[in-house]
Protein backbone atom coordinates (compact mmCIF):
# COMPACT_ATOMS: atom_id res chain seq x y z
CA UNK A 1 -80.78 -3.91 12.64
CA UNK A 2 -79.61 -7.44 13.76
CA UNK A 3 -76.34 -9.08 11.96
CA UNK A 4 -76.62 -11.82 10.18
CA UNK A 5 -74.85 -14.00 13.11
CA UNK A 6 -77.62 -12.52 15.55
CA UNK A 7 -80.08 -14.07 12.95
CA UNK A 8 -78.40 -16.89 12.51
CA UNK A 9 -77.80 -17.54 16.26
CA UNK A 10 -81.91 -17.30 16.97
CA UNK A 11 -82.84 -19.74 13.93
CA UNK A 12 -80.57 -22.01 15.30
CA UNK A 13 -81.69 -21.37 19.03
CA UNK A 14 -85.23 -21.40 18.01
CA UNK A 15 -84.59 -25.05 15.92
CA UNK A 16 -82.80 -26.77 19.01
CA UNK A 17 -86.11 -25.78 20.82
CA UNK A 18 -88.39 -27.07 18.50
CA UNK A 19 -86.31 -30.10 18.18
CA UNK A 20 -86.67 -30.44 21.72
CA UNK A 21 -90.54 -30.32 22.44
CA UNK A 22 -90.57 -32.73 19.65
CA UNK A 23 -88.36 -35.54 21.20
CA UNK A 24 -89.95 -34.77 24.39
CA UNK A 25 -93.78 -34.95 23.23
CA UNK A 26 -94.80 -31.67 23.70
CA UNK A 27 -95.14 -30.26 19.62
CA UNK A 28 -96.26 -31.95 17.04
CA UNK A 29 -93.97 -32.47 13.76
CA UNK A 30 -96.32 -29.27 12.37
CA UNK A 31 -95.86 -27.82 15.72
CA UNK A 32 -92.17 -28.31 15.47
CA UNK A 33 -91.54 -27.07 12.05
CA UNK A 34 -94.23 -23.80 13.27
CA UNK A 35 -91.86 -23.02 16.03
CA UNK A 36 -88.70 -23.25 14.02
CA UNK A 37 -90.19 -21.15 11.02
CA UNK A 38 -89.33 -24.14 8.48
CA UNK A 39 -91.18 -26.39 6.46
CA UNK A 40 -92.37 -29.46 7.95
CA UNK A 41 -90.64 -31.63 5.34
CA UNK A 42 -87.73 -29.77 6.38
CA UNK A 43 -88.45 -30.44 9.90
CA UNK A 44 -88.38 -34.38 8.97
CA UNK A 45 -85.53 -34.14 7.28
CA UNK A 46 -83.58 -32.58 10.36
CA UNK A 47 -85.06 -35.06 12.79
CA UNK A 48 -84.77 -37.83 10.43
CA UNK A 49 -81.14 -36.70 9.73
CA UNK A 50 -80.53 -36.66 13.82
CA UNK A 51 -81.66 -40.04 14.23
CA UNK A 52 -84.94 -38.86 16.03
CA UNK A 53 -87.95 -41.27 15.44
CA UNK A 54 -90.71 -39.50 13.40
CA UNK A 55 -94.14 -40.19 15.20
CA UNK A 56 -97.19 -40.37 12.92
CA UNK A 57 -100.90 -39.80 13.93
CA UNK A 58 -101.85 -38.24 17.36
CA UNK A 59 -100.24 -39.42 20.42
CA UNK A 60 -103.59 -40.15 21.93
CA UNK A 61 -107.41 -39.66 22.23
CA UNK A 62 -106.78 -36.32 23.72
CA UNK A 63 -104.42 -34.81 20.90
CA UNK A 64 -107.06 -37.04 18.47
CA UNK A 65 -110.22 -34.50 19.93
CA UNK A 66 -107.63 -31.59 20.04
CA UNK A 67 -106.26 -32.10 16.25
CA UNK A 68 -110.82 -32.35 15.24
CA UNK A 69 -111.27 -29.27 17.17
CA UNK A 70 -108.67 -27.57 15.48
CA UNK A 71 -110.43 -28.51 11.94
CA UNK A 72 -113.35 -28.15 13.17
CA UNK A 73 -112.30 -24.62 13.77
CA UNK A 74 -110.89 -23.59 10.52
């Protein structure tokens, strides 16, 4: 069974990541918060909190087409 410090060493691990892929343009905000196992308010609130700029909409036509595919999908 893993100690609370193990647990609290791969939520924090697992946050830096998505915090990461985010500034870097590889996840999403719900990608982000996905990968961290949080909210995605939450997520804002950490970027937001870390000075990181929150980006709104797709990036592009591609991730435009990918985000319809993925309702498209559901």
């Amino acid at each position: 069974m893993p100690s609370n410090r193990a647990e609290t060493t791969d939520d924090n691990r697992r946050l830096a990541t998505a915090i990461g892929l985010y500034v870097l343009g590889e996840e999403t905000l719900g990608g982000a918060a996905e990968h961290a196992d949080i909210s995605k308010q939450r997520m804002k609130m950490i970027l937001s909190d870390r000075g990181v700029e929150i980006r709104l909409g797709p990036r592009d036509t591609t991730d435009a087409k990918s985000e319809l595919e993925t309702l498209e999908n559901l």
